[in-house]
N, C-alpha and C. Protein backbone atom coordinates (compact mmCIF):
# COMPACT_ATOMS: atom_id res chain seq x y z
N UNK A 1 97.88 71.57 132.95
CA UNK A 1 97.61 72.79 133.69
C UNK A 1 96.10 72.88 133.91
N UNK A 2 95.70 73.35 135.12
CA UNK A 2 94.43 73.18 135.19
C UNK A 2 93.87 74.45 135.03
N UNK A 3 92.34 74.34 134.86
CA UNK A 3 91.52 75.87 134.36
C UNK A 3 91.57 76.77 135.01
N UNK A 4 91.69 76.64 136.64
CA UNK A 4 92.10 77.77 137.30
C UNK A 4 93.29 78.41 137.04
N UNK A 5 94.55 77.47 136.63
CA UNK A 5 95.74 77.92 136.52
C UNK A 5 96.11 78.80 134.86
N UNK A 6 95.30 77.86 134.43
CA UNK A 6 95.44 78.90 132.85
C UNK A 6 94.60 79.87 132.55
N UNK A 7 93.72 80.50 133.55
CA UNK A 7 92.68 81.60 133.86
C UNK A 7 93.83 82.77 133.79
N UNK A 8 94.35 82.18 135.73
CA UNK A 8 95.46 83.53 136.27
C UNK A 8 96.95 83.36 135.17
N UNK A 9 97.27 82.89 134.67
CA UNK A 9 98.02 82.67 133.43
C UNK A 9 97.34 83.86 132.61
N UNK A 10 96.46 83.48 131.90
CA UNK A 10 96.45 84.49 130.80
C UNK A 10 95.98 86.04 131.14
N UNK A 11 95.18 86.37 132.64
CA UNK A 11 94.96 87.45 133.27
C UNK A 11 96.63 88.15 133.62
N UNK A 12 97.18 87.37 134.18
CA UNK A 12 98.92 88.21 134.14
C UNK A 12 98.86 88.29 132.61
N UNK A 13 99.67 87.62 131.58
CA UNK A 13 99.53 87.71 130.51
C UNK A 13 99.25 89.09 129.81
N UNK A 14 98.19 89.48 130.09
CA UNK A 14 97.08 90.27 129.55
C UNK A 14 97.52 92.02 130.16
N UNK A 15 97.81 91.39 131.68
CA UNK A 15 98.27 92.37 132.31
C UNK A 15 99.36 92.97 131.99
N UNK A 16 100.62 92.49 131.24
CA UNK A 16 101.79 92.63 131.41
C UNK A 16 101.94 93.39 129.57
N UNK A 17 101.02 92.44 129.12
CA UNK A 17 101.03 93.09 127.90
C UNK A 17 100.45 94.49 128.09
N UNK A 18 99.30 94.97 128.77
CA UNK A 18 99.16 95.88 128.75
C UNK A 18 99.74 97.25 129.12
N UNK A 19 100.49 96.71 130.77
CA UNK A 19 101.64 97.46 131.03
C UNK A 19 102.68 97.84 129.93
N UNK A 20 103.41 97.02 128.85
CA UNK A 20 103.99 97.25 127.80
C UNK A 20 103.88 98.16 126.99
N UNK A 21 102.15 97.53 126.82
CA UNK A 21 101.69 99.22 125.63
C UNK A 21 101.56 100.03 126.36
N UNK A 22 100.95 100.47 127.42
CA UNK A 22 101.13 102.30 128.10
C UNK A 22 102.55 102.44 128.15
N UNK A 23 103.08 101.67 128.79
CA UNK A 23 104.92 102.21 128.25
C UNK A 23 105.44 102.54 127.40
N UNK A 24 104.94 101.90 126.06
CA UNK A 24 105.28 102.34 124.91
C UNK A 24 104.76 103.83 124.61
N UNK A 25 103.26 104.01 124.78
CA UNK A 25 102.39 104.69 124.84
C UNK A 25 103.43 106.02 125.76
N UNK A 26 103.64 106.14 126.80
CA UNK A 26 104.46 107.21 127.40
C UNK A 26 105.70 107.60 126.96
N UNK A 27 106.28 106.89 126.29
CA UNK A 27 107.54 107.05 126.09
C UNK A 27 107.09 107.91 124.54
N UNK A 28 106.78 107.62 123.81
CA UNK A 28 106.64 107.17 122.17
C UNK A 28 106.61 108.57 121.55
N UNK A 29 107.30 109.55 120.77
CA UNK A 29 107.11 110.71 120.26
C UNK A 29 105.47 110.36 118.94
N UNK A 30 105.17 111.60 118.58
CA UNK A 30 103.67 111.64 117.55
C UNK A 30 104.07 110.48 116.86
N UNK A 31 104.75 110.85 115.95
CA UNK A 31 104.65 109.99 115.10
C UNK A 31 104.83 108.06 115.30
N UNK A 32 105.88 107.92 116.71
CA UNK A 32 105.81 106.78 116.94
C UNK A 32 104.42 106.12 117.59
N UNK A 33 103.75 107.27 118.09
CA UNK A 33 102.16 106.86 118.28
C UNK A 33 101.50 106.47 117.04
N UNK A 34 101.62 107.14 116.41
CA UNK A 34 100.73 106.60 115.23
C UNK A 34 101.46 105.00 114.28
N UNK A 35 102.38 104.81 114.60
CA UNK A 35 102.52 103.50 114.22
C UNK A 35 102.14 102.43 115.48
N UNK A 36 102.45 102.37 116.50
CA UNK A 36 101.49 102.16 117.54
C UNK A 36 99.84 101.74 116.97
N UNK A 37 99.07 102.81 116.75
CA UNK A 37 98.07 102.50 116.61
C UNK A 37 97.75 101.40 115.31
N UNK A 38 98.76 101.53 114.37
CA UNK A 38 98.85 100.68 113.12
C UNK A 38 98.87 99.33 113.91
N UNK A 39 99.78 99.44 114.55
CA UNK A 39 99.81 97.96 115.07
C UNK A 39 98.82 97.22 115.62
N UNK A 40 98.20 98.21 116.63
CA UNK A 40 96.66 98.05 116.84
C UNK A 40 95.44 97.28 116.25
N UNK A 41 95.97 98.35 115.35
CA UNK A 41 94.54 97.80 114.22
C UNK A 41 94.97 96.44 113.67
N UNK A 42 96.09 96.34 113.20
CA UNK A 42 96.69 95.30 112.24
C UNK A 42 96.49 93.75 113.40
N UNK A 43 96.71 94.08 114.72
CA UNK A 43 96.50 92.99 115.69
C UNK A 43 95.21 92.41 115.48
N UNK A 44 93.93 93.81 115.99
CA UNK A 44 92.60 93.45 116.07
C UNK A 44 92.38 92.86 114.91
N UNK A 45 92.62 93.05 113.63
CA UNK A 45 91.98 92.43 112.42
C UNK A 45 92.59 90.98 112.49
N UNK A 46 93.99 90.85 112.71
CA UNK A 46 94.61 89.37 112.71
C UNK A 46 93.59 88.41 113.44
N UNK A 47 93.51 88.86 114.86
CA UNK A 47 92.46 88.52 115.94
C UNK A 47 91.27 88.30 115.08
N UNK A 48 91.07 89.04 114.53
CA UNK A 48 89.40 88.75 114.05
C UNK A 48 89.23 88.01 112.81
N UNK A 49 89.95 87.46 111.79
CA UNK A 49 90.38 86.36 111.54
C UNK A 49 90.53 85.04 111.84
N UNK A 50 91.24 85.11 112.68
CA UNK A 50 91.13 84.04 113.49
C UNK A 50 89.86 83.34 114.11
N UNK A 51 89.05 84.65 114.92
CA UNK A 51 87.80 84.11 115.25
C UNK A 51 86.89 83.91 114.16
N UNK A 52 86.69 84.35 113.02
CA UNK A 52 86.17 84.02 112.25
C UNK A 52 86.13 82.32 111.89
N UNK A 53 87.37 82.16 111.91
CA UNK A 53 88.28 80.71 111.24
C UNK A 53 87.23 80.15 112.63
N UNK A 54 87.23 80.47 114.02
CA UNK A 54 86.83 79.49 114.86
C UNK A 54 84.96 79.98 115.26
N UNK A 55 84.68 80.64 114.65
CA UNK A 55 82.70 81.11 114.53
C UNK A 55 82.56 81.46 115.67
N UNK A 56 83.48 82.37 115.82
CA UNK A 56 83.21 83.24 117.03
C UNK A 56 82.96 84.71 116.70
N UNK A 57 81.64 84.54 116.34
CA UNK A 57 81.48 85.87 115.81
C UNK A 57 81.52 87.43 116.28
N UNK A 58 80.69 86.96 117.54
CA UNK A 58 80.94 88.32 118.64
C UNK A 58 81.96 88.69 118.68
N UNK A 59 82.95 88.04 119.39
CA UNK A 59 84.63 88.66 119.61
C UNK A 59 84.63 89.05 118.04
N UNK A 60 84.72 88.53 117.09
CA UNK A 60 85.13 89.29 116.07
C UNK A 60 84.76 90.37 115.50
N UNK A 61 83.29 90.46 115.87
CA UNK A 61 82.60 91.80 115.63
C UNK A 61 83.33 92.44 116.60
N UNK A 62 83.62 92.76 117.45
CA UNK A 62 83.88 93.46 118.52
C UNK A 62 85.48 93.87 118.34
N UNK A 63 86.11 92.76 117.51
CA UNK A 63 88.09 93.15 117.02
C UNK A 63 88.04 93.93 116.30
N UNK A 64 86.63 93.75 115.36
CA UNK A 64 86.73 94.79 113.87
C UNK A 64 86.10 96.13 114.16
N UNK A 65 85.75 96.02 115.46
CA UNK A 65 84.83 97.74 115.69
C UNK A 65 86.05 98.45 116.24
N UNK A 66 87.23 97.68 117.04
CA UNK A 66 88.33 98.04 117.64
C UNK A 66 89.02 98.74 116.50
N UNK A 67 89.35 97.69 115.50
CA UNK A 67 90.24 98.49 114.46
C UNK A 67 89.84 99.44 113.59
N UNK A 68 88.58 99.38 113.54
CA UNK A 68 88.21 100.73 113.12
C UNK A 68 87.97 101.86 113.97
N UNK A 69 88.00 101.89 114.87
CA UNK A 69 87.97 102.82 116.24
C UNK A 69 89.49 103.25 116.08
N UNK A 70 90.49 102.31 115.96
CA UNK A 70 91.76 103.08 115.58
C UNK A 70 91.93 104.04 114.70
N UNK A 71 91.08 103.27 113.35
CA UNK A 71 91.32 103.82 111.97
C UNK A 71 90.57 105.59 112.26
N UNK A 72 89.77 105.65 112.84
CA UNK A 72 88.83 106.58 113.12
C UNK A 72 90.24 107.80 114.40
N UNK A 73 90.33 107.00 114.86
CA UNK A 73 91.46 108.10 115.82
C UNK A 73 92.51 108.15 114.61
N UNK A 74 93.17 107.49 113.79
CA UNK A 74 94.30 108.17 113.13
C UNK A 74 93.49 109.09 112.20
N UNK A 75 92.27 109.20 111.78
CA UNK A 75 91.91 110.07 110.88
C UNK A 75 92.10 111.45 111.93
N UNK A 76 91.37 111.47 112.76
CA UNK A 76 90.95 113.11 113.32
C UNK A 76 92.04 113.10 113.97
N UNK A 77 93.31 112.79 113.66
CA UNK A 77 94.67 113.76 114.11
C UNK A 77 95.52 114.43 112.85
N UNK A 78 94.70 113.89 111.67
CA UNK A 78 95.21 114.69 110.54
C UNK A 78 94.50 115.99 110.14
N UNK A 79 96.69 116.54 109.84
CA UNK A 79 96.37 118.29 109.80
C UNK A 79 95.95 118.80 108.76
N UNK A 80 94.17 118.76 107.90
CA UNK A 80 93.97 118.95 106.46
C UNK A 80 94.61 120.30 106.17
N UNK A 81 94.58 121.46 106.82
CA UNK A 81 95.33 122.70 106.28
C UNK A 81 96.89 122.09 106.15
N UNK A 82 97.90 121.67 106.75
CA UNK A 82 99.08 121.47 106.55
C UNK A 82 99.37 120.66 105.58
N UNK A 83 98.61 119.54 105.46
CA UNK A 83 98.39 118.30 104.93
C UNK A 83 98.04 118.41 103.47
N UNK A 84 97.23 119.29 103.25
CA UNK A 84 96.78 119.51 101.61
C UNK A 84 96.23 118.36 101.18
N UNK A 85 96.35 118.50 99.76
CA UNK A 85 96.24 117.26 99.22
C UNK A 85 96.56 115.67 99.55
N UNK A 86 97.50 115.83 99.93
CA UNK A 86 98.15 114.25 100.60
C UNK A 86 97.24 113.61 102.06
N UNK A 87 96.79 114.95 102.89
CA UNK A 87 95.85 114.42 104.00
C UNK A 87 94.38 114.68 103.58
N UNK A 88 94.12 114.86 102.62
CA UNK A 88 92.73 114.13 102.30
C UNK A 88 92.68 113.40 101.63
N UNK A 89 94.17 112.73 100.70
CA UNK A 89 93.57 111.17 100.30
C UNK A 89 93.58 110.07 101.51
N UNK A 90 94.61 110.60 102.49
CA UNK A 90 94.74 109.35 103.40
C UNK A 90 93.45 109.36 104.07
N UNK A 91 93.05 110.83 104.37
CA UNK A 91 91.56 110.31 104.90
C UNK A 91 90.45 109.43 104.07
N UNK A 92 90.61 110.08 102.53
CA UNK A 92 90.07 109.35 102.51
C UNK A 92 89.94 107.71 101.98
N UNK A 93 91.10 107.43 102.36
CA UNK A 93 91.94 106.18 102.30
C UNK A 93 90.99 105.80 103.66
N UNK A 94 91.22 106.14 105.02
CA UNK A 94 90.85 105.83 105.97
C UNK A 94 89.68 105.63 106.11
N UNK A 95 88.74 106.42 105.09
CA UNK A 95 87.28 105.97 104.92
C UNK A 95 87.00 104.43 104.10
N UNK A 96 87.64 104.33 103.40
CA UNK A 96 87.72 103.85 102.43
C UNK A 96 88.25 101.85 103.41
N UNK A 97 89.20 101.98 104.25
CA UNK A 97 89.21 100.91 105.03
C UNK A 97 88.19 101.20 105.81
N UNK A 98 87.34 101.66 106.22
CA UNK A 98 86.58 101.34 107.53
C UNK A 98 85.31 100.87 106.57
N UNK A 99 85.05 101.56 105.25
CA UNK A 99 83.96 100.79 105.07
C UNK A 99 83.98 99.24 105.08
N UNK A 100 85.75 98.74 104.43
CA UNK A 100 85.97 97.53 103.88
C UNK A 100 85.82 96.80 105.73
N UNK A 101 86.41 97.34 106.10
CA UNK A 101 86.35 96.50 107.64
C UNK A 101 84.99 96.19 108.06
N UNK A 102 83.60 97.20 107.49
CA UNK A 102 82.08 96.99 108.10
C UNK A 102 81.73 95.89 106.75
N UNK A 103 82.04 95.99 106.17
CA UNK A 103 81.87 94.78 105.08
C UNK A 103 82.36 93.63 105.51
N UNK A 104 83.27 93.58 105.22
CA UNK A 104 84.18 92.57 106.36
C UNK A 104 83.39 91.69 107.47
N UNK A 105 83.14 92.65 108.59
CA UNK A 105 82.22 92.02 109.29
C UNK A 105 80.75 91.59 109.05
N UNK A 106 80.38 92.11 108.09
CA UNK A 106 78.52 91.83 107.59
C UNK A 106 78.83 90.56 107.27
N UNK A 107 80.24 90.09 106.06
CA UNK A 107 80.06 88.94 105.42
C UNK A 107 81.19 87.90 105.97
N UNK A 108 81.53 88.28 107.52
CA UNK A 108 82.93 87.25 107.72
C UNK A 108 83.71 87.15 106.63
N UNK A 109 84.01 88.27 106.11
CA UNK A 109 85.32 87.83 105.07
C UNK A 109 86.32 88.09 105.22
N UNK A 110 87.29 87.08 105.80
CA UNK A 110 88.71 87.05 105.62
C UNK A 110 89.57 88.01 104.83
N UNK A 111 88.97 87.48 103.12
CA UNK A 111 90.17 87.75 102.34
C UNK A 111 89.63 89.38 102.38
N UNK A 112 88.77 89.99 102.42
CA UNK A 112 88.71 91.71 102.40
C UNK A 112 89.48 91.94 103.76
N UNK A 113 89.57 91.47 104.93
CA UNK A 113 90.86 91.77 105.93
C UNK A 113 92.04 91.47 105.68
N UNK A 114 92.25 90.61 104.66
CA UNK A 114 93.57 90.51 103.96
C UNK A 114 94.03 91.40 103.10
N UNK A 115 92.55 92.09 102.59
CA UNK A 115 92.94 92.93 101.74
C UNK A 115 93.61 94.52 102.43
N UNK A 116 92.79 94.64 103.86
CA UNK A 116 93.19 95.87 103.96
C UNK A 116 94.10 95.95 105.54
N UNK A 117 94.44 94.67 105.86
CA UNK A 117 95.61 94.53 106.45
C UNK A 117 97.28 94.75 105.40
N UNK A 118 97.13 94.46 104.31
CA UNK A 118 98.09 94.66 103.11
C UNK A 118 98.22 96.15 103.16
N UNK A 119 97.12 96.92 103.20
CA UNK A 119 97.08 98.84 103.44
C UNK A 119 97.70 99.07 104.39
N UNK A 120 97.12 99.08 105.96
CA UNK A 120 97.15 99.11 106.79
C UNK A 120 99.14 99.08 107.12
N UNK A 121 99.22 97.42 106.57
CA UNK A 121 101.33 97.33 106.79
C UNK A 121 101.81 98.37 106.03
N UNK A 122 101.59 98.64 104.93
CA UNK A 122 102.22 99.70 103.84
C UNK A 122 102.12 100.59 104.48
N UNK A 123 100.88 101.49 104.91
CA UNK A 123 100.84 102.73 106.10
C UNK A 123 101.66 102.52 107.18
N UNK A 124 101.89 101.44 108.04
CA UNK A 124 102.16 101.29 108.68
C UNK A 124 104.14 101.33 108.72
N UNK A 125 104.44 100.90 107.47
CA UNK A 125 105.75 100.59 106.87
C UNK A 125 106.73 102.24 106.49
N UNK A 126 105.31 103.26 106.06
CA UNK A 126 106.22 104.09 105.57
C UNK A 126 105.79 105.35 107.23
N UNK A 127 105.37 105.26 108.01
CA UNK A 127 105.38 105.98 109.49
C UNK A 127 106.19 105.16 110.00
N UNK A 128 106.59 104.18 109.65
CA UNK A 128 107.59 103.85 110.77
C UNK A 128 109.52 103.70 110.41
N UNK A 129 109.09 103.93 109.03
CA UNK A 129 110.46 104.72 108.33
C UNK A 129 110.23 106.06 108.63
N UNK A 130 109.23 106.62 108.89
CA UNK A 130 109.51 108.39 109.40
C UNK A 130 110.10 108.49 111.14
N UNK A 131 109.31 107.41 111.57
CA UNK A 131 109.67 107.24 113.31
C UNK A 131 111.26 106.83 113.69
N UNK A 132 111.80 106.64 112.33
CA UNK A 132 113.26 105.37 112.48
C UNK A 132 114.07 106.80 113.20
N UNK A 133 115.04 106.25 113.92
CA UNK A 133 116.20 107.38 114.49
C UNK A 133 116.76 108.70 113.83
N UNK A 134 116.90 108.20 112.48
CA UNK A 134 117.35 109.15 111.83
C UNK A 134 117.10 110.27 111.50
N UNK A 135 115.12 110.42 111.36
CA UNK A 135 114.61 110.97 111.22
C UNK A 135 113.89 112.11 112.44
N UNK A 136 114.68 112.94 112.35
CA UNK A 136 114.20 113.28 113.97
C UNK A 136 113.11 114.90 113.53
N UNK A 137 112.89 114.78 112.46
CA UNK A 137 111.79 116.33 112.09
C UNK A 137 110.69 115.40 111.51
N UNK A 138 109.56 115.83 112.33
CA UNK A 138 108.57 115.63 111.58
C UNK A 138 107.68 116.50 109.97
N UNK A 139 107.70 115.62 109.35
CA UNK A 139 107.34 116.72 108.05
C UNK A 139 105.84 117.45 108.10
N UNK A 140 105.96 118.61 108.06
CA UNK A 140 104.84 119.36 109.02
C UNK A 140 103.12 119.42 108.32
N UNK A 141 103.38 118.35 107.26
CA UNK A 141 102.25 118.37 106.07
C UNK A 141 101.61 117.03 106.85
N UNK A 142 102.48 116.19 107.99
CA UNK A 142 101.72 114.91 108.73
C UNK A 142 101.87 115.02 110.13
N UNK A 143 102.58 116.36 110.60
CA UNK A 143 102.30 116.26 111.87
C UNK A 143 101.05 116.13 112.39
N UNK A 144 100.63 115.80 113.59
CA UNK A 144 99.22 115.59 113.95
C UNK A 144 98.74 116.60 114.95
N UNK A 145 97.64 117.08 114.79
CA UNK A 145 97.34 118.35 115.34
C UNK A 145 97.25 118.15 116.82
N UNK A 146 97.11 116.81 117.14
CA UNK A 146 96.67 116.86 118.44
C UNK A 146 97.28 115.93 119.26
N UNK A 147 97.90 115.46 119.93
CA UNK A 147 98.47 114.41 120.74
C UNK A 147 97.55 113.54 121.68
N UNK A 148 97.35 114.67 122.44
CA UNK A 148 95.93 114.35 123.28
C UNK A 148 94.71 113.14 122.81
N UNK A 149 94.52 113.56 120.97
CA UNK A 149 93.11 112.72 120.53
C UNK A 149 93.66 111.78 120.44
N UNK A 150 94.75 110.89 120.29
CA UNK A 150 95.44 109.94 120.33
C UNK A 150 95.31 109.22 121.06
N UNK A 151 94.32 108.30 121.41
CA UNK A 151 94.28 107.44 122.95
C UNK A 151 94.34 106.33 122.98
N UNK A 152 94.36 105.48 121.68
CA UNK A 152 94.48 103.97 121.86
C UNK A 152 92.79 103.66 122.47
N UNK A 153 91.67 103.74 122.15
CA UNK A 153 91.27 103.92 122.26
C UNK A 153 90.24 104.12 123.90
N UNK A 154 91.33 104.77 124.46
CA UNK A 154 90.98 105.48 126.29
C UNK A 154 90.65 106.72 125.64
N UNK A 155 89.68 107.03 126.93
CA UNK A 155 89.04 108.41 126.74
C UNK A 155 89.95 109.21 127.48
């Protein structure tokens, strides 16, 4: 396949994936947004791994500012009055990965993205047992105050 052809290849590609996520993105009730964004993050860090593995440092600086740009939108949709106690450890859980992610990037380290990609699935594992069918009430101590701040990161 030649370079022109695997250019417009991965530009559709790119395209189609993206069409996917705003679809998902429109369709998706709160809470299935916020696993959404898990996925997000959990992508960009995989991604940035990878470039690490190949010393591509830029793109990887740039995957790990992504996933923390997520981590940063799932914080400011949590409801601390509803939330109590339980939404200020996750925040500050959420602090707590973004520092590891700026570490992360200072020292290219893998295994600290291993470490908080392992968080990240577990968060990610128990919102998306709240998102499952069955569950059709959100428990009002994690609803998210805002839908709107939710953007994947679009303004």
């Amino acid at each position: 396949m030649g370079a022109y052809m695997k250019q417009t290849t991965n530009r559709a590609l790119k395209a189609y994936s993206q069409i996917n996520i705003e679809a998902a993105i429109n369709s998706a009730n709160p809470v299935q947004l916020i696993v959404i964004l898990y996925d997000g993050a959990l992508t960009a860090i995989a991604t940035a791994q990878g470039q690490i593995q190949q010393n591509n440092y830029e793109l990887k600086g740039g995957l790990i500012s992504r996933a923390i740009e997520i981590i940063e939108a799932l914080k400011t949709v949590i409801d601390r009055e509803k939330g109590g106690e339980i939404a200020e450890n996750l925040i500050d859980l959420y602090e707590y990965i973004n520092r590891q992610l700026m570490i992360a990037n200072l020292k290219n380290d893998k295994n600290i993205l291993d470490g908080v990609s392992k968080i990240l699935l577990d968060l990610r594992g128990a919102w998306a047992e709240i998102a499952a069918p069955k569950n059709t009430q959100i428990p009002p101590s994690i609803e998210p105050q805002n839908r709107s701040a939710m953007s994947y990161g679009k303004a």
